[in-house]
Each structure stands twice: as C-alpha cells, then as structure tokens.
C-alpha atoms as a PDB file:
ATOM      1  CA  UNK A   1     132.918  88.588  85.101  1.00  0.00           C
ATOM      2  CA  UNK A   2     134.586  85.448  86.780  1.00  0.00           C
ATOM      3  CA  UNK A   3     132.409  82.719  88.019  1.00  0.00           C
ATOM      4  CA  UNK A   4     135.655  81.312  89.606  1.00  0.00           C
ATOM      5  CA  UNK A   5     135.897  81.818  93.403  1.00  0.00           C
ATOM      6  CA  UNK A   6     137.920  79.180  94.318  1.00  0.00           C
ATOM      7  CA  UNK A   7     140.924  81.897  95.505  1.00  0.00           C
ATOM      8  CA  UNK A   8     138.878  83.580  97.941  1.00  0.00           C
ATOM      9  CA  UNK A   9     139.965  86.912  96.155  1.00  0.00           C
ATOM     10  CA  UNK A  10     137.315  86.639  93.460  1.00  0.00           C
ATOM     11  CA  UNK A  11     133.626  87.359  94.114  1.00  0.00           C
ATOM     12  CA  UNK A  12     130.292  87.279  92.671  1.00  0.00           C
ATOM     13  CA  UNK A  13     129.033  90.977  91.657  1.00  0.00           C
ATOM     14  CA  UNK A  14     127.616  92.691  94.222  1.00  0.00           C
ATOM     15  CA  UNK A  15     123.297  92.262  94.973  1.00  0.00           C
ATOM     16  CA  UNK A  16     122.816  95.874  95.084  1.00  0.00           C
ATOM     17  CA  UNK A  17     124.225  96.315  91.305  1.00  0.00           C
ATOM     18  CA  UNK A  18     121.573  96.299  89.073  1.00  0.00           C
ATOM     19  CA  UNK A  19     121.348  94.293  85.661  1.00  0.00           C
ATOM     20  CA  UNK A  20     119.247  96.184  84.037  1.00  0.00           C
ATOM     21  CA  UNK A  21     116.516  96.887  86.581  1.00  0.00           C
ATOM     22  CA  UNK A  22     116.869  93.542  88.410  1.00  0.00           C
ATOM     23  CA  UNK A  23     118.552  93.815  91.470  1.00  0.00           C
ATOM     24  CA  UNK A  24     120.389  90.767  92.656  1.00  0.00           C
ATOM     25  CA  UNK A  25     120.171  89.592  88.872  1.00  0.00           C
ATOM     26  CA  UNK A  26     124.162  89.604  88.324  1.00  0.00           C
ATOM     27  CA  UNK A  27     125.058  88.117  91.543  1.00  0.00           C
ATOM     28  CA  UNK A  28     122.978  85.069  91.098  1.00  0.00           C
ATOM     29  CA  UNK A  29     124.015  84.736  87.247  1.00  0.00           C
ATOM     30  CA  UNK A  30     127.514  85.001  88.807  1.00  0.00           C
ATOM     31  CA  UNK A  31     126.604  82.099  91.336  1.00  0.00           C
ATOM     32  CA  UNK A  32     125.126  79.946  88.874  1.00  0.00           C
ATOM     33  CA  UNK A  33     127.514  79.817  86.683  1.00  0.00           C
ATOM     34  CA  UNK A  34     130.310  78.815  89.103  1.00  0.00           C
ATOM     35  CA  UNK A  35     128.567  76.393  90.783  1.00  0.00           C
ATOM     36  CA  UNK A  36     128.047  74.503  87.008  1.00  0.00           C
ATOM     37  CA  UNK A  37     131.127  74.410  86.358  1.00  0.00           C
ATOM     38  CA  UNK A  38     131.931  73.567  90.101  1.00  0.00           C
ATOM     39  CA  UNK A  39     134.109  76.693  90.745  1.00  0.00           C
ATOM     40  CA  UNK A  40     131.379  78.448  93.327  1.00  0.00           C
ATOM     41  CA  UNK A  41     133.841  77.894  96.413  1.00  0.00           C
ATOM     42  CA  UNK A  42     131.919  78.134  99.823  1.00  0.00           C
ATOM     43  CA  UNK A  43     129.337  80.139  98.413  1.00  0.00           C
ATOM     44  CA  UNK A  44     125.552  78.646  97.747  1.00  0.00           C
ATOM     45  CA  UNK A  45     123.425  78.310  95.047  1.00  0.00           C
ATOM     46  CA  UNK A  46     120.265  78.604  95.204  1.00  0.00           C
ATOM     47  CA  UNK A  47     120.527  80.067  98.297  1.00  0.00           C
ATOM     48  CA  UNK A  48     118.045  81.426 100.702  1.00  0.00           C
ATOM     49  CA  UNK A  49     118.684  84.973  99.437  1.00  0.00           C
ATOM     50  CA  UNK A  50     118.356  83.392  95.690  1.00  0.00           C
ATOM     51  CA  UNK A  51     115.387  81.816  96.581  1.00  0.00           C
ATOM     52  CA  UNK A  52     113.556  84.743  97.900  1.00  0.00           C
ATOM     53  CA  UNK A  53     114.324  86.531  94.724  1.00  0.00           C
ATOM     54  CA  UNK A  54     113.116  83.834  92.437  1.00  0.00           C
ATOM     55  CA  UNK A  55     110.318  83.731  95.004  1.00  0.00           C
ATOM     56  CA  UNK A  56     109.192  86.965  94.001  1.00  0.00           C
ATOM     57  CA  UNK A  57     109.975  86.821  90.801  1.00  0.00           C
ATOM     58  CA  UNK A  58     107.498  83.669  90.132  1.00  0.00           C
ATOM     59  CA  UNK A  59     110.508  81.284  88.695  1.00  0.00           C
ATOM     60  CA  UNK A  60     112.343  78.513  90.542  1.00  0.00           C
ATOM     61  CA  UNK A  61     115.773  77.822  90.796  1.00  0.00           C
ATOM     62  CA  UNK A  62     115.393  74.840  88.342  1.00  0.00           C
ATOM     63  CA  UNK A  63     113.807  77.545  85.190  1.00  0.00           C
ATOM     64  CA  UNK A  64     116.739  79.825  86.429  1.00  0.00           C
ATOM     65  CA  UNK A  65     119.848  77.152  86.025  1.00  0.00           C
ATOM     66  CA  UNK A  66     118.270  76.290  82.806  1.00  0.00           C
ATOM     67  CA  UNK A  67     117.631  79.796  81.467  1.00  0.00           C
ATOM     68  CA  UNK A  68     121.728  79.958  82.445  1.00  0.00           C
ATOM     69  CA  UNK A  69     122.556  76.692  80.577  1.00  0.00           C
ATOM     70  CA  UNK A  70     120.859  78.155  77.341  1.00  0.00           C
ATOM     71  CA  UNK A  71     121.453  81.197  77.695  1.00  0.00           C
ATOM     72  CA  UNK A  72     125.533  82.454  77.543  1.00  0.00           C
ATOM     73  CA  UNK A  73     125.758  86.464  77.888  1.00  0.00           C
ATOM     74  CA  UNK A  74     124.107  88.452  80.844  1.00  0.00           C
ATOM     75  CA  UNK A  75     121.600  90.380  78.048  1.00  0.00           C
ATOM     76  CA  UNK A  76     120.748  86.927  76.961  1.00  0.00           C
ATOM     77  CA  UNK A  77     119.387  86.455  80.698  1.00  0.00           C
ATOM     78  CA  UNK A  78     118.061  89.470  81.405  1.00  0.00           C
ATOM     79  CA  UNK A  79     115.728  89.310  77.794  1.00  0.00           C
ATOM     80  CA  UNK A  80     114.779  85.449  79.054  1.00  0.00           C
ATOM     81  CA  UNK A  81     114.248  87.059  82.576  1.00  0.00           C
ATOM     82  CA  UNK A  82     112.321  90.046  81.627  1.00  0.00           C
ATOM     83  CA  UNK A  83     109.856  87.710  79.229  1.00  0.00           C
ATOM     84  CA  UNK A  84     108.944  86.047  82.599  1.00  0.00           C
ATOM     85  CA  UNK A  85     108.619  88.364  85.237  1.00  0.00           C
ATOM     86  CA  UNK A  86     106.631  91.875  85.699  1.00  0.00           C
ATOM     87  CA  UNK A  87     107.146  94.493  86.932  1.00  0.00           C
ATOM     88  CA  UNK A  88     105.078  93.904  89.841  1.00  0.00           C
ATOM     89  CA  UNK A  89     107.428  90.818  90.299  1.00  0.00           C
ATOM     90  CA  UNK A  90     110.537  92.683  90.039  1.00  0.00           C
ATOM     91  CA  UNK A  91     109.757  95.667  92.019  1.00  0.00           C
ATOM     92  CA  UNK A  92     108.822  92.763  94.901  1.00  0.00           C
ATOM     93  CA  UNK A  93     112.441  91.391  94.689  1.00  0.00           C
ATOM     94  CA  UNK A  94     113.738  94.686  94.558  1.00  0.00           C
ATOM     95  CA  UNK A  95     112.274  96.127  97.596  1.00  0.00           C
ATOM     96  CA  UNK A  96     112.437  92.928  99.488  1.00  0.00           C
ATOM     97  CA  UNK A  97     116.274  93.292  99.149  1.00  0.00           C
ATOM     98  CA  UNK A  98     116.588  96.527 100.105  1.00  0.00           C
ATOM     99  CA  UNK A  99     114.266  97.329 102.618  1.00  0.00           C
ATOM    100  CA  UNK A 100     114.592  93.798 104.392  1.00  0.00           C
ATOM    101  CA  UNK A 101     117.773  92.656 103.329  1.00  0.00           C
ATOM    102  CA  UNK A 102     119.683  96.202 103.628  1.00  0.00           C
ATOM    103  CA  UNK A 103     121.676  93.856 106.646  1.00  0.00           C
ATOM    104  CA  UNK A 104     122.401  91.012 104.914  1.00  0.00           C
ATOM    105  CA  UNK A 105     123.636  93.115 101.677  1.00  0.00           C
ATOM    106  CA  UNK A 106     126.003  95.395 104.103  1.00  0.00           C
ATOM    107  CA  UNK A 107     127.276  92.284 105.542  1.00  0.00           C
ATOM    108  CA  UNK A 108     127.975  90.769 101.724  1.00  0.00           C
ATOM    109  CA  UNK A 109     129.761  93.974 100.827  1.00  0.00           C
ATOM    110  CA  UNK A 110     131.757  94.201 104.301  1.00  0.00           C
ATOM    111  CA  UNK A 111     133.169  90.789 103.657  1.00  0.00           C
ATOM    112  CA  UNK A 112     134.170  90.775  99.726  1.00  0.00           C
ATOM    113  CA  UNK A 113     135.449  93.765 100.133  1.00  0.00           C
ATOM    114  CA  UNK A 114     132.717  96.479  98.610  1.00  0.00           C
ATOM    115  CA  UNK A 115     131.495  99.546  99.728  1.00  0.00           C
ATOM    116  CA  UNK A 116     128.253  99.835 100.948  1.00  0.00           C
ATOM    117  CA  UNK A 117     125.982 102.499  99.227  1.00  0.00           C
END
C-alpha cells in the first residue's frame, strides 16, 4: 500500500477496512509509515482519531511507531498488535469507531474518494 501522499491522489486505507479484526488498524499503519519517512502530506499522526484507538486499545502512540519501526509487513503488526490487546480492547476501538465515529468515517471516505458502507 503507499505511505506516500504527497500527490493528494494517494490515500491511507480506509478506517472501516479491517486488518484482521482491527478496525482502523491499516489506516494508522498507513499513517505511520508516511509520516517516518516524512511523506504523510497534510494528514496527522497520531491523531485524535489514532489516539482514541490506541486509547482503547491500552498502547500509546510511542509502543505503536515502534512496533512499526520493527516491524515491516502488516501481519508482522497485526501478530505484535494482537499479543497486546484483547478482545475486550479491540471490540472497544471497534465500536467506538463505528457507533461514534460513523460521521467522521463518512466524511474520510467522502473526501478520498471511497464509498461509504
């Protein structure tokens, strides 16, 4: 997936796709990436959405841009991810971003392009 987003044409997966069953989980790889190698554009990372995931999740942004410096392929986060968090945890994030976020995910998806389950 490109972590480059510097054309405006390029964007991070959407927050409704799952990675395995961890909503929100590609988008913010996607975001994390870019912004170490300082390709991220005008998006944010960690932003408030991020943060409310990891939130939930019981990491901080700090454990997650270190799981992504040691860890290169998406499986490689999602094994470090799923080590950490249960499924209490997850099932938090996940509901939090749909049932309170539903607006801010349309809005994502309106602007980059998407359609919105």
């Amino acid at each position: 997936m490109a972590t480059d987003f510097r054309s405006g044409r390029d964007f991070p997966r959407r927050g409704r796709e799952p990675l395995g069953d961890f909503l929100w989980l590609a988008r913010v790889i996607d975001k994390g990436r870019a912004s170490a190698a300082g390709t991220i554009h005008d998006y944010i990372y960690p932003c408030p959405m991020d943060r409310g995931v990891f939130d939930r999740w019981g990491i901080t942004a700090g454990q997650f841009s270190q799981a992504l410096a040691s860890h290169k392929t998406d499986d490689e986060v999602l094994a470090w991810l799923r080590e950490r968090v249960n499924d209490a945890g997850r099932e938090a994030a996940n509901r939090w971003l749909t049932e309170e976020k539903s607006s801010n995910l349309d809005r994502q998806d309106s602007e980059e392009g998407a359609i919105a389950a």
